[in-house]
PDB file of N, CA and C in Angstrom:
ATOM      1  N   UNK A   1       1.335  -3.067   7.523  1.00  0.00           N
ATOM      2  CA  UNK A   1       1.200  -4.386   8.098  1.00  0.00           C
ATOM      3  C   UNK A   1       1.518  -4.272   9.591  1.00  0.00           C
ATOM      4  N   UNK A   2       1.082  -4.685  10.314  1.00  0.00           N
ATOM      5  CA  UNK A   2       0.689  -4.861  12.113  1.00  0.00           C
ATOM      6  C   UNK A   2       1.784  -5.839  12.310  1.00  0.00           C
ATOM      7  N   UNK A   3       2.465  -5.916  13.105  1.00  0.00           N
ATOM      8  CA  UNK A   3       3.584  -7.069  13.744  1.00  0.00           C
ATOM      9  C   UNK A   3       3.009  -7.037  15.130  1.00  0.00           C
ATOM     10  N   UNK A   4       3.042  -8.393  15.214  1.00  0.00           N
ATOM     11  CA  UNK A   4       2.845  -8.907  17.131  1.00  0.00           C
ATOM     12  C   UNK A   4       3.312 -10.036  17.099  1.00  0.00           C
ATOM     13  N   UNK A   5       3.070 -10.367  18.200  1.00  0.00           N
ATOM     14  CA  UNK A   5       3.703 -11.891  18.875  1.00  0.00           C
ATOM     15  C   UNK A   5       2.676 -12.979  18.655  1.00  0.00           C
ATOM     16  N   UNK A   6       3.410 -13.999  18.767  1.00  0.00           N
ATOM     17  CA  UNK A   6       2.342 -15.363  18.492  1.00  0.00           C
ATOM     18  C   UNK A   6       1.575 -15.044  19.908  1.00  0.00           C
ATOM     19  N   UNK A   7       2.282 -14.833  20.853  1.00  0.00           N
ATOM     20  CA  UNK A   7       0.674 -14.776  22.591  1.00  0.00           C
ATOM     21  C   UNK A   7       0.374 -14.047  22.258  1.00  0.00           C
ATOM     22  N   UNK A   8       0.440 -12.813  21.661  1.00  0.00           N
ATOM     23  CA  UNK A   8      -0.412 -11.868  21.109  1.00  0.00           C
ATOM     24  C   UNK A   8      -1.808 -11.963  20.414  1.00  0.00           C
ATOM     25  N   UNK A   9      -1.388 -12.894  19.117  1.00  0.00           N
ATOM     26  CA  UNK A   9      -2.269 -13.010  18.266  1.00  0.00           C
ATOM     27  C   UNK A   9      -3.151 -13.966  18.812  1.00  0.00           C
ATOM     28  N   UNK A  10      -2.642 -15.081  19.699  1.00  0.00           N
ATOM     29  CA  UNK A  10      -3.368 -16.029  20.345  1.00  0.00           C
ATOM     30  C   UNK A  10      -4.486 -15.246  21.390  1.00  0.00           C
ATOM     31  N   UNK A  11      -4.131 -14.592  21.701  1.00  0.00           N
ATOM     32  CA  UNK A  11      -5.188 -13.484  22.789  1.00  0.00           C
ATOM     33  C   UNK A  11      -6.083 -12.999  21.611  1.00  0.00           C
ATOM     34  N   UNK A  12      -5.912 -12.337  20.793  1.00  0.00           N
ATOM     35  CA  UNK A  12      -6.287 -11.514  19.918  1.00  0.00           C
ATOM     36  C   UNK A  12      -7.097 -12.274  18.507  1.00  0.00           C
ATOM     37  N   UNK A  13      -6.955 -13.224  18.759  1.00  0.00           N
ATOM     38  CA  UNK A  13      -7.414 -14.038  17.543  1.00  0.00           C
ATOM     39  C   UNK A  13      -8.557 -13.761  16.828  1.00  0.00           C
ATOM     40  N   UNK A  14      -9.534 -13.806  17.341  1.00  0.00           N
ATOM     41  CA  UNK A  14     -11.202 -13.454  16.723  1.00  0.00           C
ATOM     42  C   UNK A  14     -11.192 -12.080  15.700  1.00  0.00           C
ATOM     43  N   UNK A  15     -10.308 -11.224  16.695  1.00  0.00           N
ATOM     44  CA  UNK A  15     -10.224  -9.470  16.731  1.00  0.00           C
ATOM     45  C   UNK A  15      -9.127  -9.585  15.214  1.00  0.00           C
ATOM     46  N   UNK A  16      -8.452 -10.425  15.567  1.00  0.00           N
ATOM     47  CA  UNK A  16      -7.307 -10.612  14.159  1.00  0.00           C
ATOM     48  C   UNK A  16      -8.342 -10.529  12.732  1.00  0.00           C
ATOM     49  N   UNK A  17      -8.888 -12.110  13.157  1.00  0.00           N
ATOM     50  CA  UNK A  17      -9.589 -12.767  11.969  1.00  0.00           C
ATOM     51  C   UNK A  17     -10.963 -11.332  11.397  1.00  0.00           C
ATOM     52  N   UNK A  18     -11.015 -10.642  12.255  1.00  0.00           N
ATOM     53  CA  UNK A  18     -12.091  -9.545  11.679  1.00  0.00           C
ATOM     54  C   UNK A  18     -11.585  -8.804  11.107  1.00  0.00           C
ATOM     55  N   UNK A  19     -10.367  -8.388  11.317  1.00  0.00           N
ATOM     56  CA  UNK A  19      -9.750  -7.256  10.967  1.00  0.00           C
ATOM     57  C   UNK A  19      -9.349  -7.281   9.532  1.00  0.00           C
ATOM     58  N   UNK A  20      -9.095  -8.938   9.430  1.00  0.00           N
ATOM     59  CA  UNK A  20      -8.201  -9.235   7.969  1.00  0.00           C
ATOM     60  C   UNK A  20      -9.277  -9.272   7.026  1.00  0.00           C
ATOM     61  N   UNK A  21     -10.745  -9.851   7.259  1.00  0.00           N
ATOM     62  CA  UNK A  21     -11.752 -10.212   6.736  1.00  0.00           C
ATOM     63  C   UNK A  21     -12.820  -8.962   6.105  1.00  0.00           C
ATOM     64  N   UNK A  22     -12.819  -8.187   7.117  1.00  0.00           N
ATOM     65  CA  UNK A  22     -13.533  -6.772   7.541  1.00  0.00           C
ATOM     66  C   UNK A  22     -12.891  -5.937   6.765  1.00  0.00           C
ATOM     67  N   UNK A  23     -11.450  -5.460   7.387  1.00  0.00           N
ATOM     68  CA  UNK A  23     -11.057  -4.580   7.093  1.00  0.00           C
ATOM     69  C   UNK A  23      -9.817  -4.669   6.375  1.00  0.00           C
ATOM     70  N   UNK A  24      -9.431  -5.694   5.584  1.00  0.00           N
ATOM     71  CA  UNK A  24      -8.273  -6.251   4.479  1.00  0.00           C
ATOM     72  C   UNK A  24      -7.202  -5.637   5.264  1.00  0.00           C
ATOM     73  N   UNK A  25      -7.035  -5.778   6.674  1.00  0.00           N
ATOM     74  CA  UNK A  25      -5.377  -5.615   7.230  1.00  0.00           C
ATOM     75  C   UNK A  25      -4.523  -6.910   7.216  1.00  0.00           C
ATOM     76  N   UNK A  26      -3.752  -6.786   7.155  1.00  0.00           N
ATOM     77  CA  UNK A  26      -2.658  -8.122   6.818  1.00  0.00           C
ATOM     78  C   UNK A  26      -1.585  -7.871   8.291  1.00  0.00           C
ATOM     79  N   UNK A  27      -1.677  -8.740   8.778  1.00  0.00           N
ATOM     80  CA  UNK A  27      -1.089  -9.126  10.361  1.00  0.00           C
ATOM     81  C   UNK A  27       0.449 -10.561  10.180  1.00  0.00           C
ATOM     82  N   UNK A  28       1.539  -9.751  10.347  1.00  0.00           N
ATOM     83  CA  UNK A  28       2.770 -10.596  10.639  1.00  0.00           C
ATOM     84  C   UNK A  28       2.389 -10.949  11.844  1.00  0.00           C
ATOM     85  N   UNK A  29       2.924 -12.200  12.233  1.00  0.00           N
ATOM     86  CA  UNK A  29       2.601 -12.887  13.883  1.00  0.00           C
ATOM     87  C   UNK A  29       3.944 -13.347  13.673  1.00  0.00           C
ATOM     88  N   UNK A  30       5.504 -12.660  14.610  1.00  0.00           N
ATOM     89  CA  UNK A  30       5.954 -13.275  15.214  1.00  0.00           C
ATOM     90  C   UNK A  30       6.036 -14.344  15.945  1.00  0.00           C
ATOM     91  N   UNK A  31       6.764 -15.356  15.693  1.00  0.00           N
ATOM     92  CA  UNK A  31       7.344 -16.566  16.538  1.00  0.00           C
ATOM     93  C   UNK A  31       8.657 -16.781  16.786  1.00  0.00           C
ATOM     94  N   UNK A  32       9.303 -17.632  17.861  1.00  0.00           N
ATOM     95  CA  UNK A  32      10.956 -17.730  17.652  1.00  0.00           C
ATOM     96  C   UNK A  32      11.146 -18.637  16.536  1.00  0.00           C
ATOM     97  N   UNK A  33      10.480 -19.505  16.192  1.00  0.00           N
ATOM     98  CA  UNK A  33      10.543 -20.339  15.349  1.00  0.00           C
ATOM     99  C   UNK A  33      11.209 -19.454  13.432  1.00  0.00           C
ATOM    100  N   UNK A  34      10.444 -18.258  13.594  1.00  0.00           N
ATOM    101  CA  UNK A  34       9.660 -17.520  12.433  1.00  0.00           C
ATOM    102  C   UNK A  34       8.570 -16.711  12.502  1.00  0.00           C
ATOM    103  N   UNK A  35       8.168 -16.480  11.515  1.00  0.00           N
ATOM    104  CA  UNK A  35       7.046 -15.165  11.053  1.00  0.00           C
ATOM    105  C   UNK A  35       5.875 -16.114  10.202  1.00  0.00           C
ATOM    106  N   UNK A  36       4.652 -15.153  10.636  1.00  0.00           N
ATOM    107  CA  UNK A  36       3.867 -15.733   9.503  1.00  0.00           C
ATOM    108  C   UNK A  36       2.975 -14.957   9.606  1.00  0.00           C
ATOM    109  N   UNK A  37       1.886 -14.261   8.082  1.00  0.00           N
ATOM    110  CA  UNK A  37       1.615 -13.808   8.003  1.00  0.00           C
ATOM    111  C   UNK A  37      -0.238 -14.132   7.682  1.00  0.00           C
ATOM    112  N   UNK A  38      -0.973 -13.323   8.514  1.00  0.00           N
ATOM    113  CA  UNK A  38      -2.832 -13.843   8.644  1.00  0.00           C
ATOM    114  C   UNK A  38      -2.788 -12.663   7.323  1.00  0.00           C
ATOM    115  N   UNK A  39      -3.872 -13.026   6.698  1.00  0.00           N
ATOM    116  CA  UNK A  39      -4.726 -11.947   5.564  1.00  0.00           C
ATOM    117  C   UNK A  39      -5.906 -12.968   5.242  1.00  0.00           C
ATOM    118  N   UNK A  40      -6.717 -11.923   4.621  1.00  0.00           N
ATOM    119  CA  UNK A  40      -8.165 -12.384   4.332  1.00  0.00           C
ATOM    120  C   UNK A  40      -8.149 -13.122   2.946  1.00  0.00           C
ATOM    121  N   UNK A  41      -8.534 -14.259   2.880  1.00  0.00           N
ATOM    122  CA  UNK A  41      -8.607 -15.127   1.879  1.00  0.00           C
ATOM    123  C   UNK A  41      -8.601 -14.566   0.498  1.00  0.00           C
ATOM    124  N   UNK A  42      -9.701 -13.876   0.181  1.00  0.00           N
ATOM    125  CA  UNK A  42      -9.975 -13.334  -0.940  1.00  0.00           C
ATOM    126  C   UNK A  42      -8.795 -12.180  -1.424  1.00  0.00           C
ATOM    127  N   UNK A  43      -8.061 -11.890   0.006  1.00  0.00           N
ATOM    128  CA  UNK A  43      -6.898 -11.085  -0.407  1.00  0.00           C
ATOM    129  C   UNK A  43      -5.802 -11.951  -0.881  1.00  0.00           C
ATOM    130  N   UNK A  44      -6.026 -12.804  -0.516  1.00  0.00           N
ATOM    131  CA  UNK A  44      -4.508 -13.720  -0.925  1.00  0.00           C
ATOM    132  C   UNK A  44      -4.641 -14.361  -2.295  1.00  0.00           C
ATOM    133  N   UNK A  45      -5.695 -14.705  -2.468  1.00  0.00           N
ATOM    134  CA  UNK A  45      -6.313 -15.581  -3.792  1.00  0.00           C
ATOM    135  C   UNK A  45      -5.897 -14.226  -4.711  1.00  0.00           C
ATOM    136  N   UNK A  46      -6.431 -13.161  -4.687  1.00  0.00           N
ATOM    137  CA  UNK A  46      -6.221 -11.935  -5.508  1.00  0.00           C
ATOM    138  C   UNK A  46      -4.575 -11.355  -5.682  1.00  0.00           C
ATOM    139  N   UNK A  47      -3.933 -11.518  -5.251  1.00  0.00           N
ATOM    140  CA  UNK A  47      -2.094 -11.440  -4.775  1.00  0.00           C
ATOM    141  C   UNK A  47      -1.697 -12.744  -5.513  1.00  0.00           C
ATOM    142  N   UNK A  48      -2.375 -13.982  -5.339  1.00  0.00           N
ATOM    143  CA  UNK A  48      -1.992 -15.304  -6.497  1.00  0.00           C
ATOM    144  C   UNK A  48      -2.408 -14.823  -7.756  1.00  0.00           C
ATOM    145  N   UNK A  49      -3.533 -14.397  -7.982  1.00  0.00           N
ATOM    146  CA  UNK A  49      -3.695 -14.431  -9.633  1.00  0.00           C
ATOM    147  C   UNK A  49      -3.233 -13.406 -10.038  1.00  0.00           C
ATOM    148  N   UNK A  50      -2.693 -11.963  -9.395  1.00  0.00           N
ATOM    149  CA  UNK A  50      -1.621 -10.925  -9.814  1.00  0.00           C
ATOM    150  C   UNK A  50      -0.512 -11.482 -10.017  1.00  0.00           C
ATOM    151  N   UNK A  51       0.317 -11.985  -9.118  1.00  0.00           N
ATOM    152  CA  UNK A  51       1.262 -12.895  -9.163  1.00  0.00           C
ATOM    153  C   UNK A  51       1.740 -13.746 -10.636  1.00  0.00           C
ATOM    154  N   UNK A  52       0.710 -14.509 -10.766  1.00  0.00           N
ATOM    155  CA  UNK A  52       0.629 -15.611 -11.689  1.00  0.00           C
ATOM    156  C   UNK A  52       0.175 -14.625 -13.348  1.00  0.00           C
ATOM    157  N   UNK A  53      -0.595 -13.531 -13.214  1.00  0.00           N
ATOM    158  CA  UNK A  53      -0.789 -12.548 -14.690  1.00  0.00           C
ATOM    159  C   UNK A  53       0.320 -11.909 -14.760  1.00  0.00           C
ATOM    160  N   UNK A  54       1.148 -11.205 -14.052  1.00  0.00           N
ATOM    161  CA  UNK A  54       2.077 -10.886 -14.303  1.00  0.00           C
ATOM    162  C   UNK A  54       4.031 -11.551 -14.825  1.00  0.00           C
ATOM    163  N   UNK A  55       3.704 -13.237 -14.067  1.00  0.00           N
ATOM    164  CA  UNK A  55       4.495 -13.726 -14.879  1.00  0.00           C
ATOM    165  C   UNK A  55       4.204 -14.141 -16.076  1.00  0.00           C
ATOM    166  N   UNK A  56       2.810 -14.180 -16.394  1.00  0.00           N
ATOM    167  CA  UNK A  56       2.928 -14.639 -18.041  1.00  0.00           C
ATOM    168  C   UNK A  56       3.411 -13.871 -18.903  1.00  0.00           C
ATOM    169  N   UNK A  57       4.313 -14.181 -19.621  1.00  0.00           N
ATOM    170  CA  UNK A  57       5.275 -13.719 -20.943  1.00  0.00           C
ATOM    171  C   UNK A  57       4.055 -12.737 -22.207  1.00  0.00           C
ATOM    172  N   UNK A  58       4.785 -11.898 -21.824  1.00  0.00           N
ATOM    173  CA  UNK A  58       4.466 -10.512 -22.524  1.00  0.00           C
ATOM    174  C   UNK A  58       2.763  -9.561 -21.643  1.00  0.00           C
ATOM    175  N   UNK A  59       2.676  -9.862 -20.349  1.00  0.00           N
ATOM    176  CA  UNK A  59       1.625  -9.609 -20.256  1.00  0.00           C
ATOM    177  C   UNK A  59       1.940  -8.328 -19.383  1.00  0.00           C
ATOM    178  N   UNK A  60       3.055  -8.136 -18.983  1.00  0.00           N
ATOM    179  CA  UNK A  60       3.142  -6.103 -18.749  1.00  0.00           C
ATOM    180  C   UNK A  60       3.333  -5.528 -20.089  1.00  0.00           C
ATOM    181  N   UNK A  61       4.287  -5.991 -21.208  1.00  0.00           N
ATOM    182  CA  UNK A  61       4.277  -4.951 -22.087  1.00  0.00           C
ATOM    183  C   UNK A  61       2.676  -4.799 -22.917  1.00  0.00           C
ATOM    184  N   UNK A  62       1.802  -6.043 -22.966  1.00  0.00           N
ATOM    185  CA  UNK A  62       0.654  -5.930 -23.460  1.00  0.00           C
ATOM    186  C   UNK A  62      -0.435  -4.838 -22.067  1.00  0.00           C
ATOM    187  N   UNK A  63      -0.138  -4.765 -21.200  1.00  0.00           N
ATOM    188  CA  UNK A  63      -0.950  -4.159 -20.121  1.00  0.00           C
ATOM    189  C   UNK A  63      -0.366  -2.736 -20.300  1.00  0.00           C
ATOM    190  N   UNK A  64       0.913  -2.318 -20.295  1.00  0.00           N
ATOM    191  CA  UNK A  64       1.678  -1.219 -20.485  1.00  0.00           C
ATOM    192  C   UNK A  64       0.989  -0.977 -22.117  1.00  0.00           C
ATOM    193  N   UNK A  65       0.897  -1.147 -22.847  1.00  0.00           N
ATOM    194  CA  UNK A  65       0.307  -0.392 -24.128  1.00  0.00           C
ATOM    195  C   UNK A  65      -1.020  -0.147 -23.955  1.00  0.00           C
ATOM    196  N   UNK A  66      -1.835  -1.163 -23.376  1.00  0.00           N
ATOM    197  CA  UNK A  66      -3.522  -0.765 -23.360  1.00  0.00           C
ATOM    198  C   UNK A  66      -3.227   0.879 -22.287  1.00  0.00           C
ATOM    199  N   UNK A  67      -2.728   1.081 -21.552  1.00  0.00           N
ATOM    200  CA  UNK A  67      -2.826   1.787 -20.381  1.00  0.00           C
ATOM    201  C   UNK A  67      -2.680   2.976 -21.001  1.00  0.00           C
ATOM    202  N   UNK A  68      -1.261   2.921 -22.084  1.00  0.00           N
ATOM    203  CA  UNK A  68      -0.652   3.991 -23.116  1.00  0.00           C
ATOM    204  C   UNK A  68      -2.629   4.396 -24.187  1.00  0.00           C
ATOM    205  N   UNK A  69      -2.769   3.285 -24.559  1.00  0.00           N
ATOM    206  CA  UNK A  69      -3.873   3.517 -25.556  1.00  0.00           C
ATOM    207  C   UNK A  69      -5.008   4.432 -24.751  1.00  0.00           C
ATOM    208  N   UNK A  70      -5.361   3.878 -24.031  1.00  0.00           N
ATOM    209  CA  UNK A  70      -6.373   4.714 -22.648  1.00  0.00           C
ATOM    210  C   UNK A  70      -6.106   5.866 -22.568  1.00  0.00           C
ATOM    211  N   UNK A  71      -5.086   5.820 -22.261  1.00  0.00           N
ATOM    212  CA  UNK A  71      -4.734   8.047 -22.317  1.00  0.00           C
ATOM    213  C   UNK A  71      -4.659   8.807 -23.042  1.00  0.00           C
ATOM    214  N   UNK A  72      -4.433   7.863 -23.992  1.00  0.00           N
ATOM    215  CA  UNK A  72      -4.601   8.815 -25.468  1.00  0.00           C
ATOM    216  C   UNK A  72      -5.751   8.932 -26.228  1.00  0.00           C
ATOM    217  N   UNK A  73      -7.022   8.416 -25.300  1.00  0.00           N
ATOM    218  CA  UNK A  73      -8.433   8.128 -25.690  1.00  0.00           C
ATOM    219  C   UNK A  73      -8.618   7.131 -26.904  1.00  0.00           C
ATOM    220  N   UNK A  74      -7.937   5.938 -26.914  1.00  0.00           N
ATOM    221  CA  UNK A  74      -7.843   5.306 -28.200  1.00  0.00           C
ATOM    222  C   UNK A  74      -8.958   4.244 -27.113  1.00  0.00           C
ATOM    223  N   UNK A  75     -10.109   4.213 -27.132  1.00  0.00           N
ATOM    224  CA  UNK A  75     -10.795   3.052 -26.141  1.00  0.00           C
ATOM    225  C   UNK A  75     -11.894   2.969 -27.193  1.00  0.00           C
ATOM    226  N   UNK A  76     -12.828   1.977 -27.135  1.00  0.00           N
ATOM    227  CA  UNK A  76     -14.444   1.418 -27.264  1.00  0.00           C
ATOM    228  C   UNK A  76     -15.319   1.390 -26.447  1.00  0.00           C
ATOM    229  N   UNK A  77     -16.337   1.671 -26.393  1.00  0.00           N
ATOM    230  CA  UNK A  77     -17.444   1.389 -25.523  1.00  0.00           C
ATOM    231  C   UNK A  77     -17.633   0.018 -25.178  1.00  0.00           C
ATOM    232  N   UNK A  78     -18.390  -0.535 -24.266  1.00  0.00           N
ATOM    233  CA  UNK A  78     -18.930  -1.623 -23.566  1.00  0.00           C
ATOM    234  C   UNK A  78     -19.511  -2.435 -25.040  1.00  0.00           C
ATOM    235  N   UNK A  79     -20.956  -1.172 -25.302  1.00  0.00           N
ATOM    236  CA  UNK A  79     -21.616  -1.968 -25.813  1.00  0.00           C
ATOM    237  C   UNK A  79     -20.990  -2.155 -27.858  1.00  0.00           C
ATOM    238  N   UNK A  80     -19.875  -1.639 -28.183  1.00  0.00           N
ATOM    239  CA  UNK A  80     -19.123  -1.828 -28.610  1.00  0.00           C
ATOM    240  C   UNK A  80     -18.731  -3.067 -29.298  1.00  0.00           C
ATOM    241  N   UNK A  81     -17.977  -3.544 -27.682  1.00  0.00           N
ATOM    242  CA  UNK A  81     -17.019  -4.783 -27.633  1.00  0.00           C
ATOM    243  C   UNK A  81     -17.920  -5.961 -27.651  1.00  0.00           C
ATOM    244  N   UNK A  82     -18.833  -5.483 -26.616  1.00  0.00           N
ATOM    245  CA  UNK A  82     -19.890  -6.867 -26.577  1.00  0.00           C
ATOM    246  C   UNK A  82     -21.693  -6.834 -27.414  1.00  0.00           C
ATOM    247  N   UNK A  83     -22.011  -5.846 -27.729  1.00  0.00           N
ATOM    248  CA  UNK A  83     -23.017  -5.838 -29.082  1.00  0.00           C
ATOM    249  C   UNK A  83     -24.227  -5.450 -27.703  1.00  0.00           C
ATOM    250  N   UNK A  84     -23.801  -5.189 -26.601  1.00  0.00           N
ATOM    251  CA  UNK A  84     -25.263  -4.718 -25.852  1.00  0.00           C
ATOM    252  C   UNK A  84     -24.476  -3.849 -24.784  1.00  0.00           C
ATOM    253  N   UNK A  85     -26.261  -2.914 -24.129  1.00  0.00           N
ATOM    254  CA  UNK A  85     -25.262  -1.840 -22.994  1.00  0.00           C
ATOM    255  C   UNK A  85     -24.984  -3.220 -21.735  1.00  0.00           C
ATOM    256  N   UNK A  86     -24.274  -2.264 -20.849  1.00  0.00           N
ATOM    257  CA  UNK A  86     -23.528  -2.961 -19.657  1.00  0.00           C
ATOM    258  C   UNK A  86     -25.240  -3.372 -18.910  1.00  0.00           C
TER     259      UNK A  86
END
């Protein structure tokens, strides 16, 4: 993560907004006030619904066993699960 100053980012703004959008960098902007942090939308929306799957009740130990099952080649095919290929 990049740290600068709020006149910083204010100079830099456009160049910010590409960077986060473009190239998924996530930019702290110092203020005296506080901190705050630019990222690209679709990055943040994706960090909420990790966020929010991982507090639901039992959903690492259910993610932690599929992961266990996977390595031990215990899987199905695509067309399997859903009755056609991908």
């Amino acid at each position: 993560m990049t740290t600068l100053t709020a006149t910083d980012a204010r100079r830099e703004f456009f160049d910010l907004v590409k960077g986060a959008t473009d190239k998924h960098q996530i930019y702290r902007i110092h203020h005296r006030r506080g901190s705050v942090v630019l990222m690209a939308e679709d990055d943040y929306d994706s960090m909420i619904e990790t966020m929010e799957l991982l507090s639901t009740p039992g959903f690492r130990r259910s993610l932690k066993k599929s992961v266990e099952q996977m390595h031990r080649g215990e899987t199905v095919s695509f067309e399997e699960v859903f009755g056609e290929k991908p």
